[in-house]
C-alpha atoms as a PDB file:
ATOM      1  CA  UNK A   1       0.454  -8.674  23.320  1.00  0.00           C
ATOM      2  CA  UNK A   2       0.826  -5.384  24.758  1.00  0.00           C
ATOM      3  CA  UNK A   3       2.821  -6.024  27.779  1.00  0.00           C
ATOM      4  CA  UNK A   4       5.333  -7.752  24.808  1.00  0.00           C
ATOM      5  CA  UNK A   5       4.839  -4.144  22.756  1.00  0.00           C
ATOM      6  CA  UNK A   6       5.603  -1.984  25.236  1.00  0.00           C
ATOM      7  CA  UNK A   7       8.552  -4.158  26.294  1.00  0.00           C
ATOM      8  CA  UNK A   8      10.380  -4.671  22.515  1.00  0.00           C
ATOM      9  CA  UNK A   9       9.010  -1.186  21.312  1.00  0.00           C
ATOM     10  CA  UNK A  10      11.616   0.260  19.383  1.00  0.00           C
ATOM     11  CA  UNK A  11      13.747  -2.491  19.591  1.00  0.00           C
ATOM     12  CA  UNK A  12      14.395  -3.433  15.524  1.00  0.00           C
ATOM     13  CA  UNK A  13      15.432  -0.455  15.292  1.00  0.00           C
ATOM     14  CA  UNK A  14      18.315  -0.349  18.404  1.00  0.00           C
ATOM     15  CA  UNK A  15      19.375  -3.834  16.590  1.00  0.00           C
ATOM     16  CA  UNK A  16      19.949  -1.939  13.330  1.00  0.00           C
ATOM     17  CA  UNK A  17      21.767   0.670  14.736  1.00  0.00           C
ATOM     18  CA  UNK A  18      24.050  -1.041  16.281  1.00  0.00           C
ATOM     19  CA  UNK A  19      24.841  -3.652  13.374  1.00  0.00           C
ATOM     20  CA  UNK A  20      25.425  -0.649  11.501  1.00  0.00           C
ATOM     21  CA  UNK A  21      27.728   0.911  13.516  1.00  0.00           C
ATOM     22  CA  UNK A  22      29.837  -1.900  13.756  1.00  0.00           C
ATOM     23  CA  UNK A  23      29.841  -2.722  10.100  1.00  0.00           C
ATOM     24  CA  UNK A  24      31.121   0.977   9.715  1.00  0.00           C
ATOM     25  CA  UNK A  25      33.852   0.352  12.243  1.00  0.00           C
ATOM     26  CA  UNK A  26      34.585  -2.746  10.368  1.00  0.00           C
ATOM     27  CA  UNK A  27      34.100  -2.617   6.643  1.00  0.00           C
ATOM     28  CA  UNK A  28      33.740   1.240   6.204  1.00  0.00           C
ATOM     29  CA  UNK A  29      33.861   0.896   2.374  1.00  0.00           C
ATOM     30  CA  UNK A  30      32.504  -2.603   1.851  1.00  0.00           C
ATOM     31  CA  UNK A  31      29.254  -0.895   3.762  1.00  0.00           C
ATOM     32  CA  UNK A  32      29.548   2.120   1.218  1.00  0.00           C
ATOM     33  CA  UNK A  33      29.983  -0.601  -2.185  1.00  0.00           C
ATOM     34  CA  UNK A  34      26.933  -2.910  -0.944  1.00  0.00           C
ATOM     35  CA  UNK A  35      24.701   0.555  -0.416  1.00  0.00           C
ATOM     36  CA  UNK A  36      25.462   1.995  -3.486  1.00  0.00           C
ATOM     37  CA  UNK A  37      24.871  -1.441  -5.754  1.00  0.00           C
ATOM     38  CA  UNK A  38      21.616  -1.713  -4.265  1.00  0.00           C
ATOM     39  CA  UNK A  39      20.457   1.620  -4.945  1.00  0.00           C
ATOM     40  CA  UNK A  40      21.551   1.085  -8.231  1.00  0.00           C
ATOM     41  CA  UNK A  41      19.757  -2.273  -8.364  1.00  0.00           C
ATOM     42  CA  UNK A  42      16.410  -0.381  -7.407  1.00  0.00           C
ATOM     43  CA  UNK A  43      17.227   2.340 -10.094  1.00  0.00           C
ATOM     44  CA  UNK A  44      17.488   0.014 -12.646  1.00  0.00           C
ATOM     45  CA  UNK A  45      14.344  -1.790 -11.814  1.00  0.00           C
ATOM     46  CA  UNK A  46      12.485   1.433 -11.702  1.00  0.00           C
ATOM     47  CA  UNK A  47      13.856   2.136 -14.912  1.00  0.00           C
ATOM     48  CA  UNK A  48      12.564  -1.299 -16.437  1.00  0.00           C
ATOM     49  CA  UNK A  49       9.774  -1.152 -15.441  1.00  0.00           C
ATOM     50  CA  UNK A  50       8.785   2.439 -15.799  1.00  0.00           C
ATOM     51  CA  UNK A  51       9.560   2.361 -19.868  1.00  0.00           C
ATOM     52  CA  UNK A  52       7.752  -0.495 -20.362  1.00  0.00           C
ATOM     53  CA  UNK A  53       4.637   1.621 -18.683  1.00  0.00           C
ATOM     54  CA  UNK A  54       5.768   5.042 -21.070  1.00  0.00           C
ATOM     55  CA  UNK A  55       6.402   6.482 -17.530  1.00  0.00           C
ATOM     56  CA  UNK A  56       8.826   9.091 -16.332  1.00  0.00           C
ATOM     57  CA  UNK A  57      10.019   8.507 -13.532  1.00  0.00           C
ATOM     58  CA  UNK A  58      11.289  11.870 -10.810  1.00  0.00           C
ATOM     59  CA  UNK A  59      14.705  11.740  -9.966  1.00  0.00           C
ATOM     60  CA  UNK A  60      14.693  12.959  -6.847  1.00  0.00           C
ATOM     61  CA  UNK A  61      11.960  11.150  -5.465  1.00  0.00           C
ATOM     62  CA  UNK A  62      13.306   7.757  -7.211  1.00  0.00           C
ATOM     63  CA  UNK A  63      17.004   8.708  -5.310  1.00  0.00           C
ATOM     64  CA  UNK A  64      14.868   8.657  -2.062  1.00  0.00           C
ATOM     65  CA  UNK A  65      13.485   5.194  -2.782  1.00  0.00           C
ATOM     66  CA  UNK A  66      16.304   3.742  -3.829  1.00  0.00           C
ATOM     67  CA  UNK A  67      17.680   4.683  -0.218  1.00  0.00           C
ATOM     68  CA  UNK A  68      14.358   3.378   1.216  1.00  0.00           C
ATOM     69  CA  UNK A  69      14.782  -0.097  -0.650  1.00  0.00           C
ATOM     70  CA  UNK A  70      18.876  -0.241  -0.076  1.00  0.00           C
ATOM     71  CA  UNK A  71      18.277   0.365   4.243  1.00  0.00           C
ATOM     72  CA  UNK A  72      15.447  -2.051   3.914  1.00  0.00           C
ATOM     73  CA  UNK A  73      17.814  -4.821   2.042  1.00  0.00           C
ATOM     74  CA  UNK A  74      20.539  -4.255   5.183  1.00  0.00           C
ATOM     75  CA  UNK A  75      17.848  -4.607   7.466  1.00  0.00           C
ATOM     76  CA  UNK A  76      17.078  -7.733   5.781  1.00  0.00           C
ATOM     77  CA  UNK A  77      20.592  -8.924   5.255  1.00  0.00           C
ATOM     78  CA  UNK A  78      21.150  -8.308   9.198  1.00  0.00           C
ATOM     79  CA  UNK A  79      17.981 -10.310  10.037  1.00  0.00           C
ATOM     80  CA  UNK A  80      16.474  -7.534  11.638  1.00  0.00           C
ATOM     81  CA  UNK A  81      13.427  -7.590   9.086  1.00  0.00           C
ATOM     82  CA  UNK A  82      11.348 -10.887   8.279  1.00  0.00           C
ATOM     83  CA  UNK A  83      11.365  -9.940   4.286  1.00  0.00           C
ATOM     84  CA  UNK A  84      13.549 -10.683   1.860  1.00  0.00           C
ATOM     85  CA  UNK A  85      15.189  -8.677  -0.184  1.00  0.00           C
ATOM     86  CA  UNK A  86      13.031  -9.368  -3.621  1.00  0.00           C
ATOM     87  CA  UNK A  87      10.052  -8.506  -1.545  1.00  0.00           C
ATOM     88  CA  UNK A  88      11.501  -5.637  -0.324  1.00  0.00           C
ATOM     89  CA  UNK A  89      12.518  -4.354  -3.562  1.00  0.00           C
ATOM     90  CA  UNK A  90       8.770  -5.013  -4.812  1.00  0.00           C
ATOM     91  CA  UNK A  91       6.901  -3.338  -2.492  1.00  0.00           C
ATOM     92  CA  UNK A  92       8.877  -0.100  -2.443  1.00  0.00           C
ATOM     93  CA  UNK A  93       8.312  -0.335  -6.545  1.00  0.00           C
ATOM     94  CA  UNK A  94       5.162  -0.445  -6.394  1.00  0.00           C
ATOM     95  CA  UNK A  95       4.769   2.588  -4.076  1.00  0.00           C
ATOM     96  CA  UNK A  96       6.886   4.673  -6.325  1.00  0.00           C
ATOM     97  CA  UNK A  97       4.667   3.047  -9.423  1.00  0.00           C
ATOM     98  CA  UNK A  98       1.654   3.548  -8.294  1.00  0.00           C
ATOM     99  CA  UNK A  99       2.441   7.286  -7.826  1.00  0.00           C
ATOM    100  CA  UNK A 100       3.532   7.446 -11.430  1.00  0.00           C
ATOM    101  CA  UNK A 101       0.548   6.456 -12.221  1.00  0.00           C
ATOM    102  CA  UNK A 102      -1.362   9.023 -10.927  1.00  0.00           C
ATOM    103  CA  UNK A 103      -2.453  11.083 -13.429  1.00  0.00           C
ATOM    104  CA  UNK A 104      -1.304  14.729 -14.032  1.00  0.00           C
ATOM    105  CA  UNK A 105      -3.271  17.546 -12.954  1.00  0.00           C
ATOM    106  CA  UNK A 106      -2.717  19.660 -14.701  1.00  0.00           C
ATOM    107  CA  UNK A 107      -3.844  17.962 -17.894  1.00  0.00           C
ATOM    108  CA  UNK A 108      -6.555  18.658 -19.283  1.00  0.00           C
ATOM    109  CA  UNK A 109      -8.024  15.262 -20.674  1.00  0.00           C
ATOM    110  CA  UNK A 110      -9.270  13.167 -17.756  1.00  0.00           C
ATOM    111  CA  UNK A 111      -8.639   9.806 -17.225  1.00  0.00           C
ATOM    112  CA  UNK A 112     -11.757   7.204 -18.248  1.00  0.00           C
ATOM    113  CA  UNK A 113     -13.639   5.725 -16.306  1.00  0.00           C
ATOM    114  CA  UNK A 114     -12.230   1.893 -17.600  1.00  0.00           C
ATOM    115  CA  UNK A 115      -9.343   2.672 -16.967  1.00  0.00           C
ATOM    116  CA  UNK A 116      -9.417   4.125 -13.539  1.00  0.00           C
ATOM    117  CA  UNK A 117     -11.470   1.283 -12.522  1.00  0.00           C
ATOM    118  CA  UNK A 118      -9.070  -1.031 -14.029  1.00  0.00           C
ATOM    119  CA  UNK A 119      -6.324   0.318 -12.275  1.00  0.00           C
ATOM    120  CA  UNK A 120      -7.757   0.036  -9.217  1.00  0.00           C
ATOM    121  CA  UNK A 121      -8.835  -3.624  -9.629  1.00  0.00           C
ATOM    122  CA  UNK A 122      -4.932  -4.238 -10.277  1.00  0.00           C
ATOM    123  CA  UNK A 123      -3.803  -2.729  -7.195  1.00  0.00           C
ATOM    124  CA  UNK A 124      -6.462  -5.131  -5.615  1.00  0.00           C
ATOM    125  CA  UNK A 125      -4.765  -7.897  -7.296  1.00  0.00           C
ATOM    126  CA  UNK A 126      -1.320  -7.103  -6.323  1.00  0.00           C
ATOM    127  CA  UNK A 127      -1.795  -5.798  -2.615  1.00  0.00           C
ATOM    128  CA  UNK A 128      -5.050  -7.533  -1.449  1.00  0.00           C
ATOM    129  CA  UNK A 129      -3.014 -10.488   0.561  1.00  0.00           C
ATOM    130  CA  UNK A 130      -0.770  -7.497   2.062  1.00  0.00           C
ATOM    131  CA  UNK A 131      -4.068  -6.177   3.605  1.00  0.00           C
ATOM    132  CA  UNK A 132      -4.420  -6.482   7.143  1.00  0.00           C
ATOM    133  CA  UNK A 133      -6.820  -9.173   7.867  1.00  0.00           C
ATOM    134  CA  UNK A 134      -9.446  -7.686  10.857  1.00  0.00           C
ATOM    135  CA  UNK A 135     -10.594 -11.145  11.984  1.00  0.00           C
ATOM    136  CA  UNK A 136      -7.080 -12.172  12.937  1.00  0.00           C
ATOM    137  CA  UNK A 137      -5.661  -8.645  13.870  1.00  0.00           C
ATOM    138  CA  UNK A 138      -7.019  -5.045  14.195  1.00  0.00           C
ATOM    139  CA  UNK A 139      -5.341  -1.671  14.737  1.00  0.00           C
ATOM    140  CA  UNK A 140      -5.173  -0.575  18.287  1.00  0.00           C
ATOM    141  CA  UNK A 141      -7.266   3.000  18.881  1.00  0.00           C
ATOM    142  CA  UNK A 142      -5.609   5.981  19.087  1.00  0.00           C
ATOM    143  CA  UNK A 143      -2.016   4.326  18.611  1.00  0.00           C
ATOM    144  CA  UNK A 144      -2.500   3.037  15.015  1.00  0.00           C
ATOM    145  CA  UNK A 145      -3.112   5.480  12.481  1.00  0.00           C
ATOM    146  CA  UNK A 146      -5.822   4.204   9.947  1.00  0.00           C
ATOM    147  CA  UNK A 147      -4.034   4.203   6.973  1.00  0.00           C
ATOM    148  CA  UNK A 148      -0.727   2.914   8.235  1.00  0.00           C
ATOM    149  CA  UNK A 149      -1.116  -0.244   5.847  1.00  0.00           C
ATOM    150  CA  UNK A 150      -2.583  -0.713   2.427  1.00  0.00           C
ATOM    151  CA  UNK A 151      -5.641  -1.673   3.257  1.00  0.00           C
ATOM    152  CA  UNK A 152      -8.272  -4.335   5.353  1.00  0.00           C
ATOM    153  CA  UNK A 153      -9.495  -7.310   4.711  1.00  0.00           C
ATOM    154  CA  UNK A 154     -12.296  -9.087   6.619  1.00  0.00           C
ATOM    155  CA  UNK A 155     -15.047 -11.890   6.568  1.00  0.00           C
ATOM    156  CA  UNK A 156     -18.493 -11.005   7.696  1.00  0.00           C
ATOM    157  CA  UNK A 157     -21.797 -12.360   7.708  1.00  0.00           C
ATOM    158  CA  UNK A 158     -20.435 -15.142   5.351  1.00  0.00           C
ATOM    159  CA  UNK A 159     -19.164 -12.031   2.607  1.00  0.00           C
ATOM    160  CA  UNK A 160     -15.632 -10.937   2.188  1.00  0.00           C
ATOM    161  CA  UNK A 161     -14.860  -7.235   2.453  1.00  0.00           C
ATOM    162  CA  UNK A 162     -11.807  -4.835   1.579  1.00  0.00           C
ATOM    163  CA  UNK A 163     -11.551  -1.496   3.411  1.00  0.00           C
ATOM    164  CA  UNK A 164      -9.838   1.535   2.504  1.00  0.00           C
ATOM    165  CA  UNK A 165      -9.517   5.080   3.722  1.00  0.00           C
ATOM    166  CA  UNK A 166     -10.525   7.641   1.711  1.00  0.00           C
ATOM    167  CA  UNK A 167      -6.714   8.799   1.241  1.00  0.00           C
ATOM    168  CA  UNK A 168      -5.650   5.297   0.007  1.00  0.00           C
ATOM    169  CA  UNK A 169      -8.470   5.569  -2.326  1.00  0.00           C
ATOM    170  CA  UNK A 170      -7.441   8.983  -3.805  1.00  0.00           C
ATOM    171  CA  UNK A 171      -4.020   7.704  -3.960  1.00  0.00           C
ATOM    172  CA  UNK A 172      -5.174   5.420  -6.760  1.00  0.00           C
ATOM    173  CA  UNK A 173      -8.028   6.755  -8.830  1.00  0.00           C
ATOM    174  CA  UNK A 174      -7.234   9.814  -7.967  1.00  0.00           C
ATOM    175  CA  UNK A 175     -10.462  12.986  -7.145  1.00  0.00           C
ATOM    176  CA  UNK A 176     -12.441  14.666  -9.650  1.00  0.00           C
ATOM    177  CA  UNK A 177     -15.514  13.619 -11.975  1.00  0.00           C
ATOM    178  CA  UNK A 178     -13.941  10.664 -13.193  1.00  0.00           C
ATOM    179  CA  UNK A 179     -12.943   9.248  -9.550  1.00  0.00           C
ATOM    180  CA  UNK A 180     -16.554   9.896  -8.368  1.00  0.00           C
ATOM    181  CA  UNK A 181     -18.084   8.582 -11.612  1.00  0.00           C
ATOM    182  CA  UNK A 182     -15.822   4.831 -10.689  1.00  0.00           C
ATOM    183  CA  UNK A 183     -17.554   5.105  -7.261  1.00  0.00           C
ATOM    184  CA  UNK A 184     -20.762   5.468  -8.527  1.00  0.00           C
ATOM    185  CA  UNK A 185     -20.471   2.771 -10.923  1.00  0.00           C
ATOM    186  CA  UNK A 186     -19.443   0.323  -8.336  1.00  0.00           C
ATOM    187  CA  UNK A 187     -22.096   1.667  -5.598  1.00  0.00           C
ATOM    188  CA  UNK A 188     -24.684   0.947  -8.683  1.00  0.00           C
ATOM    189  CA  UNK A 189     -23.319  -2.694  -9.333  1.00  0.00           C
ATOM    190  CA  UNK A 190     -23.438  -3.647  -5.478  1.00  0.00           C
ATOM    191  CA  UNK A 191     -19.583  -3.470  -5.348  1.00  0.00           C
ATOM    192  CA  UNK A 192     -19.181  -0.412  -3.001  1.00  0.00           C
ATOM    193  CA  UNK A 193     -21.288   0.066  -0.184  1.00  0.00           C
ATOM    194  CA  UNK A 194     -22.871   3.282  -0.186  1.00  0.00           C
ATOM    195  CA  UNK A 195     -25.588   5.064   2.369  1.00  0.00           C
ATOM    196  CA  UNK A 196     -27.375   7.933   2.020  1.00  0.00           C
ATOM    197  CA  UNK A 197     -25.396   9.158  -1.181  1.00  0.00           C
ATOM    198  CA  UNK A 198     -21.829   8.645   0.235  1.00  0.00           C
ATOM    199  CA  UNK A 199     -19.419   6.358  -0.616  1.00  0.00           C
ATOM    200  CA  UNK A 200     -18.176   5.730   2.424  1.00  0.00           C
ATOM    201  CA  UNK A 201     -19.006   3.840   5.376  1.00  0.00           C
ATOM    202  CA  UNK A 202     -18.501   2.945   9.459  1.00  0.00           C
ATOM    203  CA  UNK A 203     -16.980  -0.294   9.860  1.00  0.00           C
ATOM    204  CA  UNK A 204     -15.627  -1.802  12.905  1.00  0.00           C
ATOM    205  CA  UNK A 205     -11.671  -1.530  12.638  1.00  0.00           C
ATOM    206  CA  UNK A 206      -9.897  -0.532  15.487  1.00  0.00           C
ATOM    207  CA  UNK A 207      -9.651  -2.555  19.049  1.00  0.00           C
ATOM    208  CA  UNK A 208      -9.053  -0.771  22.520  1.00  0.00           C
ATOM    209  CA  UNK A 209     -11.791   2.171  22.305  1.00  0.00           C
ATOM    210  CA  UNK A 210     -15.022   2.313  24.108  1.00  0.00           C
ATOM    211  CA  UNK A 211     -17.987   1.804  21.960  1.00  0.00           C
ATOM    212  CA  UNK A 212     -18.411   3.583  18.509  1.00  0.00           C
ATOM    213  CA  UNK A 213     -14.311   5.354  18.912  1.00  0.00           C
ATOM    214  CA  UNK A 214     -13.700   1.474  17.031  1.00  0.00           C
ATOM    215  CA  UNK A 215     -15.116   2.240  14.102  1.00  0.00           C
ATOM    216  CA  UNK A 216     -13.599   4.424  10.623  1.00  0.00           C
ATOM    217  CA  UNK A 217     -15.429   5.501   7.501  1.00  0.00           C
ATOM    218  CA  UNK A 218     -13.782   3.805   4.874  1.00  0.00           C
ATOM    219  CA  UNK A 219     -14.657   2.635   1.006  1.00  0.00           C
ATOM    220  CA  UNK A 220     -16.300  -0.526   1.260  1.00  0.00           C
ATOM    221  CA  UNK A 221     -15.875  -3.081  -1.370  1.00  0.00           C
ATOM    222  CA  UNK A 222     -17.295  -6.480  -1.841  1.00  0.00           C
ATOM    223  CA  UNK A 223     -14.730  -8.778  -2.484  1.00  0.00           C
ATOM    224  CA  UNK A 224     -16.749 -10.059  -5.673  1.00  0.00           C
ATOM    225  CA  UNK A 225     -15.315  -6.776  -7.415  1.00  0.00           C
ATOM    226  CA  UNK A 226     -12.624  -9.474  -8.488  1.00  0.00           C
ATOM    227  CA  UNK A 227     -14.078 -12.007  -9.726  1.00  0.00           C
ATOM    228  CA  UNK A 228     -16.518  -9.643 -11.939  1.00  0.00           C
ATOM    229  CA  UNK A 229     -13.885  -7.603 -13.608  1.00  0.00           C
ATOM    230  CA  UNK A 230     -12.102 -11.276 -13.962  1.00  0.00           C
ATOM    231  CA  UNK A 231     -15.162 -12.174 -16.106  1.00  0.00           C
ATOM    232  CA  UNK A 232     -15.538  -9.367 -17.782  1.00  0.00           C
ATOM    233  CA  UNK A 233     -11.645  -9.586 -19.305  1.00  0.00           C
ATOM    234  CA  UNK A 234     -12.369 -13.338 -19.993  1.00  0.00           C
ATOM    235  CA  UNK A 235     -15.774 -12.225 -22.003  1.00  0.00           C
ATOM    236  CA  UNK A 236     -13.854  -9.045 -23.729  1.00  0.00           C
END
């Protein structure tokens, strides 16, 4: 595997280049039309779904990823990427969502607790099977940054686990009273590992370090975190 990563490194990205280029020299305009209609396509999803959420969405950080999504949907349409365009288009949504989400600091009223744990349950929901599964593949030491992907997922001792860094975390619920109070709540249920009063925890991640460099403090949750909340809409 690394002998084949050191040899393609960088490759995709020579492919695109080049298909570009000679798309340009080709179809100057017809390369201009089919970026601009699917920029507009991602603006007008955003814009969907964002009103039915009562969210506002930031124009210039919405312009950057509709550029994001419309490179990504060339990529796609030139075969360089193994996604398709609707997947494409919902994962770059749902980055730009889940930022709207966040709540403004400089409000005064802070979120509840329900609802910040609901929110994160949902983004469970939605990105769990996009979580890098650690008993098929792991991050290599040194050369993958821990929170390059959404998240881990991994089977041990007969339980199923998903790991986050404490950045991904904040990214969703957020810091404050009401982010700790969520932690707490889950540490309290048996939801969220937690040692010695913190909420987070050394778990073996990475592969190629000696020893102990393998392992990352990261939010531990027990994969039962689903099926609880689950009930507890079913019951409400």
């Amino acid at each position: 595997m690394q002998r084949y990563s050191r040899k393609y490194f960088g490759s995709p990205g020579k492919k695109f280049v080049q298909k570009l280029i000679n798309e340009k020299r080709a179809d100057l305009q017809g390369l201009k039309d089919f970026l601009e209609a699917e920029r507009e396509t991602y603006r007008k999803a955003l814009k969907s779904k964002a009103e039915a959420e009562g969210l506002r969405s930031l124009n210039r950080n919405s312009g950057r990823n509709a550029t994001v999504f419309a490179a990504g949907s060339l990529a796609s349409k030139y075969e360089i990427v193994p996604w398709s365009r609707k997947k494409i288009l919902k994962a770059v949504l749902t980055c730009e969502l889940d930022q709207l989400r966040q709540p403004d600091e400089t409000e005064d009223v802070a979120p509840s607790i329900e609802n910040l744990r609901a929110k994160f349950v949902q983004y469970l929901n939605d990105n769990r099977r996009n979580f890098m599964n650690l008993n098929k593949k792991r991050p290599r030491y040194e050369r993958d940054k821990l929170d390059a992907v959404s998240g881990y997922r991994a089977k041990e001792k007969g339980k199923r686990w998903y790991y986050m860094a404490d950045g991904q975390l904040k990214a969703i619920i957020g810091t404050g009273p009401s982010a700790r109070a969520v932690k707490q709540m889950l540490a309290n249920e048996g939801l969220l590992e937690q040692k010695k009063k913190k909420f987070v925890v050394q778990r073996l991640i990475f592969t190629g370090g000696k020893g102990r460099e393998n392992y990352a403090w990261v939010h531990a949750f027990n994969a039962d975190i689903l099926k609880k909340d689950k009930s507890n809409d079913v019951a409400n």
